[in-house]
PDB file of N, CA and C in Angstrom:
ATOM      1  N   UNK A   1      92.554 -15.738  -9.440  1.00  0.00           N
ATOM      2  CA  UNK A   1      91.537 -14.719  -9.601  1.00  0.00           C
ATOM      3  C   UNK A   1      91.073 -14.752 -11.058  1.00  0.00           C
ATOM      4  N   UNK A   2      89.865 -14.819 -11.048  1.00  0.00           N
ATOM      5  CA  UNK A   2      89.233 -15.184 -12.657  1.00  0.00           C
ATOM      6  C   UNK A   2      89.641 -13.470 -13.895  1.00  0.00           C
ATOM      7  N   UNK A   3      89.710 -13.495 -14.937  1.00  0.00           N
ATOM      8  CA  UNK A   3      90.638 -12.740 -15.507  1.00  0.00           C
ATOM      9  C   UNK A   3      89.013 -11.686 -15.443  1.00  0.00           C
ATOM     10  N   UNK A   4      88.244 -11.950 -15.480  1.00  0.00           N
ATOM     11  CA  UNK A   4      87.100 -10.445 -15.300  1.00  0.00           C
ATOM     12  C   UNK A   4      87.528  -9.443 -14.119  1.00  0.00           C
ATOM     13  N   UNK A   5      87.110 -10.040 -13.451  1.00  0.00           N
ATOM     14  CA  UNK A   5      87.694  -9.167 -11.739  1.00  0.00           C
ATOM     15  C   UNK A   5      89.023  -8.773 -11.865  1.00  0.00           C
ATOM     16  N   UNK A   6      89.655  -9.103 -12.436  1.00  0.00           N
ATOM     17  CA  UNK A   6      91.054  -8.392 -12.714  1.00  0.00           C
ATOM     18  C   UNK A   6      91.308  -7.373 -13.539  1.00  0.00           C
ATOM     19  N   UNK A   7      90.420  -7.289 -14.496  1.00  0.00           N
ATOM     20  CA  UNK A   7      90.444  -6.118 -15.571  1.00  0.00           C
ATOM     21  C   UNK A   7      89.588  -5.345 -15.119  1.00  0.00           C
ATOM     22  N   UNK A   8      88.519  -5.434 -14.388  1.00  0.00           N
ATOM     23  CA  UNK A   8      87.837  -4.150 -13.671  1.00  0.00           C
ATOM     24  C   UNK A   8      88.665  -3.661 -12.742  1.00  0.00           C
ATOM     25  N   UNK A   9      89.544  -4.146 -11.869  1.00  0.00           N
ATOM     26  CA  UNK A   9      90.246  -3.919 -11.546  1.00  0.00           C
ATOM     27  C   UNK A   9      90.964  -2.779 -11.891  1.00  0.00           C
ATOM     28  N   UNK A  10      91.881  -3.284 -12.939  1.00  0.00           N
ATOM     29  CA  UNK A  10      92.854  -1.992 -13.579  1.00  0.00           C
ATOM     30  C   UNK A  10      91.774  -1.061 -14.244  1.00  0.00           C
ATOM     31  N   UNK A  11      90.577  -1.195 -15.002  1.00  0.00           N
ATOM     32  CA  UNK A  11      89.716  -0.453 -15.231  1.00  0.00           C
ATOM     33  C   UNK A  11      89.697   0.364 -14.086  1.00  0.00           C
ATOM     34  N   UNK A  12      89.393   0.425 -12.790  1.00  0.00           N
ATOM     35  CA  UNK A  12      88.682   0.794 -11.580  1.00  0.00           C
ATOM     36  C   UNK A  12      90.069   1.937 -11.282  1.00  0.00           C
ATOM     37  N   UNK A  13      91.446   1.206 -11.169  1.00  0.00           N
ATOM     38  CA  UNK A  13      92.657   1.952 -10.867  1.00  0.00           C
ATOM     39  C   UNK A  13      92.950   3.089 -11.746  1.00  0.00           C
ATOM     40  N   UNK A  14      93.086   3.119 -12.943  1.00  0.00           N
ATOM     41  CA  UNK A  14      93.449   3.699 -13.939  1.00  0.00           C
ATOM     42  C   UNK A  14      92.431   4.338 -14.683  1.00  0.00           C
ATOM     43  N   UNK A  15      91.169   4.897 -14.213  1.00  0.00           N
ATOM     44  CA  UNK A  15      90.439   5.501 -14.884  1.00  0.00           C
ATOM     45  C   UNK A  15      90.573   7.147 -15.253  1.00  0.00           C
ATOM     46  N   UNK A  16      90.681   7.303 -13.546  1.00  0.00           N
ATOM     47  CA  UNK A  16      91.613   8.518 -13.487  1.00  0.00           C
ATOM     48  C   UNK A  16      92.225   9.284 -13.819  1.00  0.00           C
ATOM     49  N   UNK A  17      93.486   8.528 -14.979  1.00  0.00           N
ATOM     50  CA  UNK A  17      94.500   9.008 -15.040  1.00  0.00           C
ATOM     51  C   UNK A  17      94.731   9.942 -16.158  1.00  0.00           C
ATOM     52  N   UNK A  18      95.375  11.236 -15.490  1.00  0.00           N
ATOM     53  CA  UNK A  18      95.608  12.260 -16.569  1.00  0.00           C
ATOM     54  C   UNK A  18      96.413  11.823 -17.927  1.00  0.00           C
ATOM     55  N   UNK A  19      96.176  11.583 -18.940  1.00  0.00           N
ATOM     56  CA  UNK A  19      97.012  11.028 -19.894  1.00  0.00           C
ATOM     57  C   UNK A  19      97.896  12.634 -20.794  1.00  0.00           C
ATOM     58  N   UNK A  20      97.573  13.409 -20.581  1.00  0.00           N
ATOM     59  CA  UNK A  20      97.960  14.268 -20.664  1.00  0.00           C
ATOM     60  C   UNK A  20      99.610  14.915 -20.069  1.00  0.00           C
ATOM     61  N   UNK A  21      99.443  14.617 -19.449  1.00  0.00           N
ATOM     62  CA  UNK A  21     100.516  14.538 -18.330  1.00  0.00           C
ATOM     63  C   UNK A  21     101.652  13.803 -18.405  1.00  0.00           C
ATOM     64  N   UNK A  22     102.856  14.061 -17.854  1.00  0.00           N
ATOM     65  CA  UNK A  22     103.974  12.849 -17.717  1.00  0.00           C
ATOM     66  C   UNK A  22     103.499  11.902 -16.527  1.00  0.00           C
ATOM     67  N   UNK A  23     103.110  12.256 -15.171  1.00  0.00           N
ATOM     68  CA  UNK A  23     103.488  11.385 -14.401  1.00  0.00           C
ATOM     69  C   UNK A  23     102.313  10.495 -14.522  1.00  0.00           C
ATOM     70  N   UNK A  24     101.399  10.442 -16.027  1.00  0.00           N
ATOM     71  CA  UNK A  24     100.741   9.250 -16.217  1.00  0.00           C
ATOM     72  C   UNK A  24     101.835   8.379 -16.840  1.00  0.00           C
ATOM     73  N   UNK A  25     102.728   8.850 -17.020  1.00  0.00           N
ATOM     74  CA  UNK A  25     103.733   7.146 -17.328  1.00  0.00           C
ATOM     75  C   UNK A  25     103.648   6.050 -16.729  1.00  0.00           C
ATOM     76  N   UNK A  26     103.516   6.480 -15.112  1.00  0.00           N
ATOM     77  CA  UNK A  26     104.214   5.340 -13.667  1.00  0.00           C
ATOM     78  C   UNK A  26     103.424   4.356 -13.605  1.00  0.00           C
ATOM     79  N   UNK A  27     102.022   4.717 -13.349  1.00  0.00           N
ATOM     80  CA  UNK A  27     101.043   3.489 -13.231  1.00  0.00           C
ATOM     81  C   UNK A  27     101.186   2.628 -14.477  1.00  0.00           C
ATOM     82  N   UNK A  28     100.940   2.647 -15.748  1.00  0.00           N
ATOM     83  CA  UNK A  28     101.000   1.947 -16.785  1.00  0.00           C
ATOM     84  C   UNK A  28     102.192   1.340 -16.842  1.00  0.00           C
ATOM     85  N   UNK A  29     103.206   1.927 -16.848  1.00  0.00           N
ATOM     86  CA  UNK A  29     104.484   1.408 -16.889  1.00  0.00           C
ATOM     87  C   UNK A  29     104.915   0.225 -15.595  1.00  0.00           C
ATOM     88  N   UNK A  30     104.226   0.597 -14.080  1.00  0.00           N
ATOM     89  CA  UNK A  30     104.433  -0.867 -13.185  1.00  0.00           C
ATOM     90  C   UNK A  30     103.139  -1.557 -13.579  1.00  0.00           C
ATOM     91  N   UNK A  31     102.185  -1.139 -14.228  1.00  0.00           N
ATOM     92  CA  UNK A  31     101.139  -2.199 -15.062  1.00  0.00           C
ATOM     93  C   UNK A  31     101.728  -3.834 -15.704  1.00  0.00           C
ATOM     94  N   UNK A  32     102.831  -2.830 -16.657  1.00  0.00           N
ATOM     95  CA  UNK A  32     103.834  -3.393 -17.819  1.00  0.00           C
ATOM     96  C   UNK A  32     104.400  -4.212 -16.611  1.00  0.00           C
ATOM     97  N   UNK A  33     104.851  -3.718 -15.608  1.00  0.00           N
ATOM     98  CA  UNK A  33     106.144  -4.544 -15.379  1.00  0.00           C
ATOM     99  C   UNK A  33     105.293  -5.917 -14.454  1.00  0.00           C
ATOM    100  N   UNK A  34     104.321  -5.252 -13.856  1.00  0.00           N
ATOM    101  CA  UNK A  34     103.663  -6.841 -13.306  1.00  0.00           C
ATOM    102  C   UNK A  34     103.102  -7.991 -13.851  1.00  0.00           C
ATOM    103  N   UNK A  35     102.779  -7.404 -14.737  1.00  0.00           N
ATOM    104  CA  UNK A  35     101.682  -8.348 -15.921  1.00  0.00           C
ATOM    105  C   UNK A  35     103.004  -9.293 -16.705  1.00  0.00           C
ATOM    106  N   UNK A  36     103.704  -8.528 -17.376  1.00  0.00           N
ATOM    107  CA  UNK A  36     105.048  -9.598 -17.579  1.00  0.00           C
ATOM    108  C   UNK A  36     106.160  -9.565 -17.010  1.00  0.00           C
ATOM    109  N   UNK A  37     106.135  -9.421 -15.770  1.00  0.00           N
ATOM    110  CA  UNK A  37     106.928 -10.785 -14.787  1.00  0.00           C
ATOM    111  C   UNK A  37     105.903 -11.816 -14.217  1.00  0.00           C
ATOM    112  N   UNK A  38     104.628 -11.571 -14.182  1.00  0.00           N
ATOM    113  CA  UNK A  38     104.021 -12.347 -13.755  1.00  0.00           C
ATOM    114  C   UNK A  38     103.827 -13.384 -14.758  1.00  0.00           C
ATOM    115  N   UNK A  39     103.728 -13.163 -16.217  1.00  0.00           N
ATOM    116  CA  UNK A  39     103.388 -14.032 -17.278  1.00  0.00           C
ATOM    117  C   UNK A  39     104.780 -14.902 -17.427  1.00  0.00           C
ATOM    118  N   UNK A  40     106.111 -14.068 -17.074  1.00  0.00           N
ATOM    119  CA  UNK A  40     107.810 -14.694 -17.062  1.00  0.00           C
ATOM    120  C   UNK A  40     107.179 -15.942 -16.080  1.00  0.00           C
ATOM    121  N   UNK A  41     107.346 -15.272 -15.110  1.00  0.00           N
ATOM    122  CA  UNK A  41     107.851 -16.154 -13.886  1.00  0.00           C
ATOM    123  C   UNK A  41     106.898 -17.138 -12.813  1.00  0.00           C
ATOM    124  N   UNK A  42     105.299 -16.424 -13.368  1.00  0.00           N
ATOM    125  CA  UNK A  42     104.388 -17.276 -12.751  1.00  0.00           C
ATOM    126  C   UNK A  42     104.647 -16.841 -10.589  1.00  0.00           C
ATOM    127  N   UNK A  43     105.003 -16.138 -10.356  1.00  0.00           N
ATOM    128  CA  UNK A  43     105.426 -15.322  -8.661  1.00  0.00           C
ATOM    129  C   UNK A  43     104.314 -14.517  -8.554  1.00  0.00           C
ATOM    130  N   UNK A  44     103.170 -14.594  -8.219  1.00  0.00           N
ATOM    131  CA  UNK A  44     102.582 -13.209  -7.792  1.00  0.00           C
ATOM    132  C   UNK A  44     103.135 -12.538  -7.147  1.00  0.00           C
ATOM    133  N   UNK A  45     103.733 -12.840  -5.667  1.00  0.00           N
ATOM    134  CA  UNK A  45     104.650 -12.283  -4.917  1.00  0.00           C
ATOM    135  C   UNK A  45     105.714 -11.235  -5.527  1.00  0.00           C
ATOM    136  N   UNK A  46     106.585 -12.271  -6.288  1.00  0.00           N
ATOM    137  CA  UNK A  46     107.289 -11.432  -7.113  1.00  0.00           C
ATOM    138  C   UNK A  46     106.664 -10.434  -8.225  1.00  0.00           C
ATOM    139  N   UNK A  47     106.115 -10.278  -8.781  1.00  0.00           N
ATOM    140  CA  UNK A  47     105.778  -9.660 -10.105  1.00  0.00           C
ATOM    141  C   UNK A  47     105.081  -8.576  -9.227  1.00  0.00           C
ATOM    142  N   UNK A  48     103.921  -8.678  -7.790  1.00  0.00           N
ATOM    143  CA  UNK A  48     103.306  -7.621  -7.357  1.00  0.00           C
ATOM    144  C   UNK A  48     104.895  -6.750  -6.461  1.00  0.00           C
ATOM    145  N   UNK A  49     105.612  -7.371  -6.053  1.00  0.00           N
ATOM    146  CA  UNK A  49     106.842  -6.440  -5.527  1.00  0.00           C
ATOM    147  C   UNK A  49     107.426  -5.606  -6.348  1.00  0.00           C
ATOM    148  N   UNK A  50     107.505  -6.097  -7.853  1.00  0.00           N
ATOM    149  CA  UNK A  50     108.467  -5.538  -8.654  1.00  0.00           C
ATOM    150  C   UNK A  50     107.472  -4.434  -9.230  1.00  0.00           C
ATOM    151  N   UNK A  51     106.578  -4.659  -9.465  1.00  0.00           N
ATOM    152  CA  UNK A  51     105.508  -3.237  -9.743  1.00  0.00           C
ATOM    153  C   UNK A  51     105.277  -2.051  -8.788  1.00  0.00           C
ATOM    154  N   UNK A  52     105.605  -2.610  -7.824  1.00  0.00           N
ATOM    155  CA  UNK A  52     105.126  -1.504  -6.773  1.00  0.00           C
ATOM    156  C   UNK A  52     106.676  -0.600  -7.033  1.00  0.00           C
ATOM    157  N   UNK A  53     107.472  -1.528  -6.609  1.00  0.00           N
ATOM    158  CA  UNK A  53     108.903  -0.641  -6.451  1.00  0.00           C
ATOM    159  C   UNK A  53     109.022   0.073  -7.851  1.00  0.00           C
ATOM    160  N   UNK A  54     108.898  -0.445  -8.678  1.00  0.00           N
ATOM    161  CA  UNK A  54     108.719   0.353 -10.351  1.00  0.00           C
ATOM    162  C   UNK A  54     107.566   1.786 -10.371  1.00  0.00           C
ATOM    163  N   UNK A  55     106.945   1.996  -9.656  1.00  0.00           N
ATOM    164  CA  UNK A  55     105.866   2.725  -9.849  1.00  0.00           C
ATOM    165  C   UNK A  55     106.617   3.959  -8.598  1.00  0.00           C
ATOM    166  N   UNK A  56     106.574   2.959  -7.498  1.00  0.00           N
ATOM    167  CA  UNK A  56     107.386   4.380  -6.483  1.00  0.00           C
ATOM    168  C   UNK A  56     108.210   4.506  -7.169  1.00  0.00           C
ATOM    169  N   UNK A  57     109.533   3.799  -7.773  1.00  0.00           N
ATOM    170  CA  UNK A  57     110.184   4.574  -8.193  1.00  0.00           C
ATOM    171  C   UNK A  57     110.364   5.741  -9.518  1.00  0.00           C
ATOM    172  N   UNK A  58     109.638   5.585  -9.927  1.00  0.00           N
ATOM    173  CA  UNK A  58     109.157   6.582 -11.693  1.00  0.00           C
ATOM    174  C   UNK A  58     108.559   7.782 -10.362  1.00  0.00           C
ATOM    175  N   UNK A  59     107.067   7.727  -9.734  1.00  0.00           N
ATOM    176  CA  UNK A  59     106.607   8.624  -9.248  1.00  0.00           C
ATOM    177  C   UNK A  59     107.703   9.833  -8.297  1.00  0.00           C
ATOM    178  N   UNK A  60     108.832   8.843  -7.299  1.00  0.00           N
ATOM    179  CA  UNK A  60     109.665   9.470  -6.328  1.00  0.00           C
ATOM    180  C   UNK A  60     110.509  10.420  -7.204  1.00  0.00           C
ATOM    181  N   UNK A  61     110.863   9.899  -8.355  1.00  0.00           N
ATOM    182  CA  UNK A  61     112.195  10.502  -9.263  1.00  0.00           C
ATOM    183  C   UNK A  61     112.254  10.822 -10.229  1.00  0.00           C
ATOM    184  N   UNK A  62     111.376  10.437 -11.122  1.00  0.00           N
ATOM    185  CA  UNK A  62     111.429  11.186 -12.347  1.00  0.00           C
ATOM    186  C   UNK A  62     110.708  12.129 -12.329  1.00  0.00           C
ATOM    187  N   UNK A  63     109.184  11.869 -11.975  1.00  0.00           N
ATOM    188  CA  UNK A  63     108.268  12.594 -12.230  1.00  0.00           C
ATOM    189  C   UNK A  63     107.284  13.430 -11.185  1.00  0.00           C
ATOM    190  N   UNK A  64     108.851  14.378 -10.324  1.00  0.00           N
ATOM    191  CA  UNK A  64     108.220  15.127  -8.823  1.00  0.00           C
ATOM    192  C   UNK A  64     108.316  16.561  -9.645  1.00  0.00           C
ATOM    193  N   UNK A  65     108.685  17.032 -11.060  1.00  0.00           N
ATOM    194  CA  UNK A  65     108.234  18.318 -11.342  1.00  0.00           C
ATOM    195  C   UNK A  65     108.655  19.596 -10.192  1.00  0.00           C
ATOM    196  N   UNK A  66     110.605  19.096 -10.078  1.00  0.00           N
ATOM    197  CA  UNK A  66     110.936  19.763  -9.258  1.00  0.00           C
ATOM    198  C   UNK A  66     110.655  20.020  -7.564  1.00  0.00           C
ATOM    199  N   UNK A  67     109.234  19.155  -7.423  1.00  0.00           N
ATOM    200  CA  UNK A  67     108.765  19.728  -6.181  1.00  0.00           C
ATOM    201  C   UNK A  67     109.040  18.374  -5.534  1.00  0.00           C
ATOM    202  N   UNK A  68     109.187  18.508  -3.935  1.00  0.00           N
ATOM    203  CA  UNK A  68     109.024  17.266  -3.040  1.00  0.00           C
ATOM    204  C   UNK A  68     110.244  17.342  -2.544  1.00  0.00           C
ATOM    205  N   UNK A  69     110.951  16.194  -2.470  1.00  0.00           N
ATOM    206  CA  UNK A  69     112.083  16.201  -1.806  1.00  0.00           C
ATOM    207  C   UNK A  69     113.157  17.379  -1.942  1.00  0.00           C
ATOM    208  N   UNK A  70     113.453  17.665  -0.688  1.00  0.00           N
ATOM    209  CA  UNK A  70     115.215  18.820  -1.223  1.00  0.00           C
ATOM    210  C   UNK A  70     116.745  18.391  -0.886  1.00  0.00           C
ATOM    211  N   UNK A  71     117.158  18.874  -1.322  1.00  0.00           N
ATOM    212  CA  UNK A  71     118.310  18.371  -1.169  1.00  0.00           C
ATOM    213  C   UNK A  71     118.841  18.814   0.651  1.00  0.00           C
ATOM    214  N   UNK A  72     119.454  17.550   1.148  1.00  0.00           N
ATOM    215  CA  UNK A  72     120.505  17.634   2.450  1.00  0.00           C
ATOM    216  C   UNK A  72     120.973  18.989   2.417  1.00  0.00           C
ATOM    217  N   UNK A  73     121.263  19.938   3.340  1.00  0.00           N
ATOM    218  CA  UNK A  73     122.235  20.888   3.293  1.00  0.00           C
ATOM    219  C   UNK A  73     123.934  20.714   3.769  1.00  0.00           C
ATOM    220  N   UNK A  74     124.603  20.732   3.204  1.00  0.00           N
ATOM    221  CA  UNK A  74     125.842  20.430   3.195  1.00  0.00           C
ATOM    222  C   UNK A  74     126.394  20.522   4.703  1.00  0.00           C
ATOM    223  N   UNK A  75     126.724  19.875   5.163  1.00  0.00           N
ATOM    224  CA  UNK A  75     127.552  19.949   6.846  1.00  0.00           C
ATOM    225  C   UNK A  75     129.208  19.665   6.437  1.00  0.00           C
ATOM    226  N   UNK A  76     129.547  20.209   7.356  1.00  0.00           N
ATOM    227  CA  UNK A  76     131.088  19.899   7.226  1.00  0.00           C
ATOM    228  C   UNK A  76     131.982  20.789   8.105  1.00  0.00           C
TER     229      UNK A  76
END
């Protein structure tokens, strides 16, 4: 993919984003992580897997602001 269409791209994704905010960390941060594993390892495959799971994971857990998931209720 020629490197123009790729930066409108993240232009297009990330315009959005509250920078204000914490849970603007996630996107930038699986940004970081695709762009160099992809520059490491040359995997699109790989480098687009490892961003995604990097991004759910910042969004699922760090940055739910208390709300979303609850905890199991204890059985026993």
């Amino acid at each position: 993919m020629p490197a123009g269409v790729t930066v409108v791209l993240v232009v297009y994704c990330l315009r959005d984003l509250p920078v204000a905010e914490s849970r603007a960390v996630a996107p930038p941060a699986a940004l970081a992580v695709t762009v160099g594993l992809h520059l490491w390892r040359r995997n699109a495959l790989l480098s687009i897997l490892a961003g995604t799971a990097v991004h759910v994971a910042l969004a699922s857990t760090l940055f739910t602001n208390g709300r979303g998931m609850r905890p199991l209720p204890a059985t026993g």
